[in-house]
Protein backbone atom coordinates (compact mmCIF):
# COMPACT_ATOMS: atom_id res chain seq x y z
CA UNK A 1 63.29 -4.97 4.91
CA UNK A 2 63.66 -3.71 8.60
CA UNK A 3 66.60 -1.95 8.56
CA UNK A 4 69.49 -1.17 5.85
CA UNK A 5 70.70 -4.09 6.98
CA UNK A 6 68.56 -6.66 7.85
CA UNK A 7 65.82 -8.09 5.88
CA UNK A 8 62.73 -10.60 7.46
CA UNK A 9 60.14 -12.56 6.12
CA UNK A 10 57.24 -13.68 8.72
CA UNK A 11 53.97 -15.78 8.74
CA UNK A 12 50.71 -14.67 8.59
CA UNK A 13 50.69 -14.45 12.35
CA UNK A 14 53.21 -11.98 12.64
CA UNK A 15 55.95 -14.74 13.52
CA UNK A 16 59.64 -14.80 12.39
CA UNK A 17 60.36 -17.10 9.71
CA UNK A 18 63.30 -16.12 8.09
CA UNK A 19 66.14 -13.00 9.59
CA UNK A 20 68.81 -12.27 7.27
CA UNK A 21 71.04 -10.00 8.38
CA UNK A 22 74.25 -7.99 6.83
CA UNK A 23 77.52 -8.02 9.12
CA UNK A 24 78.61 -4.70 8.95
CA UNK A 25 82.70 -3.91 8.47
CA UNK A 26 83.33 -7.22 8.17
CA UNK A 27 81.16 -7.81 5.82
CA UNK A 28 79.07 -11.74 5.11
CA UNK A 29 75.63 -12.08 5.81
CA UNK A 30 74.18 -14.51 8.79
CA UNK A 31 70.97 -16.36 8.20
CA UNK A 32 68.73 -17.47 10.79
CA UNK A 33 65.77 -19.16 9.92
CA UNK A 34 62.95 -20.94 12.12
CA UNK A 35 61.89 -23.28 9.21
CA UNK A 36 63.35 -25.76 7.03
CA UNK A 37 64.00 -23.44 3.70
CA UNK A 38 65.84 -24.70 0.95
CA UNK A 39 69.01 -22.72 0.04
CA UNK A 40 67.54 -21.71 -3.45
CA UNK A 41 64.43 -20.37 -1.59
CA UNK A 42 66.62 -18.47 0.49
CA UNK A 43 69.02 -16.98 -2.14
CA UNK A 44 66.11 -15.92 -3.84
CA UNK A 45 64.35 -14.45 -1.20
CA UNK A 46 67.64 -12.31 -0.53
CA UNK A 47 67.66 -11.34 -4.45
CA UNK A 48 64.81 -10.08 -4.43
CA UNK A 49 64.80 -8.14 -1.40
CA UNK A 50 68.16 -6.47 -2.23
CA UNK A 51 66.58 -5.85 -6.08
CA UNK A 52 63.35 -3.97 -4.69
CA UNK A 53 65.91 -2.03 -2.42
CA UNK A 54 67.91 -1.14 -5.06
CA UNK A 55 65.08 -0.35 -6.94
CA UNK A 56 63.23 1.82 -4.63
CA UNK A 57 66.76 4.21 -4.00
CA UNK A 58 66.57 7.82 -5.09
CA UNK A 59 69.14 8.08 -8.50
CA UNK A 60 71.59 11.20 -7.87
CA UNK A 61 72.88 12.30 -11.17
């Protein structure tokens, strides 16, 4: 996760693999990757990204 809004995954080397990225307002999502993913891997990646967010959020009562 990089921002609220935008999660990554890179190689080893530091290089961008995968940018997923939240549209704001007008809500959707825009993927950008720099490898041949398949769409499960990607979904997946997403769900869990958005679960450990979720996850690590502070519960107000």
């Amino acid at each position: 996760m990089q921002n609220s809004r935008t999660y990554g995954l890179l190689s080893m080397n530091g290089k961008k693999l995968v940018q997923i990225e939240h549209q704001g307002v007008t809500g959707g999502w825009q993927v950008e990757t720099w490898k041949d993913f398949a769409p499960p891997f990607l979904c997946g990646l997403f769900v869990f990204c958005h679960y450990l967010e979720r996850e690590n959020e502070l519960m107000i009562v």
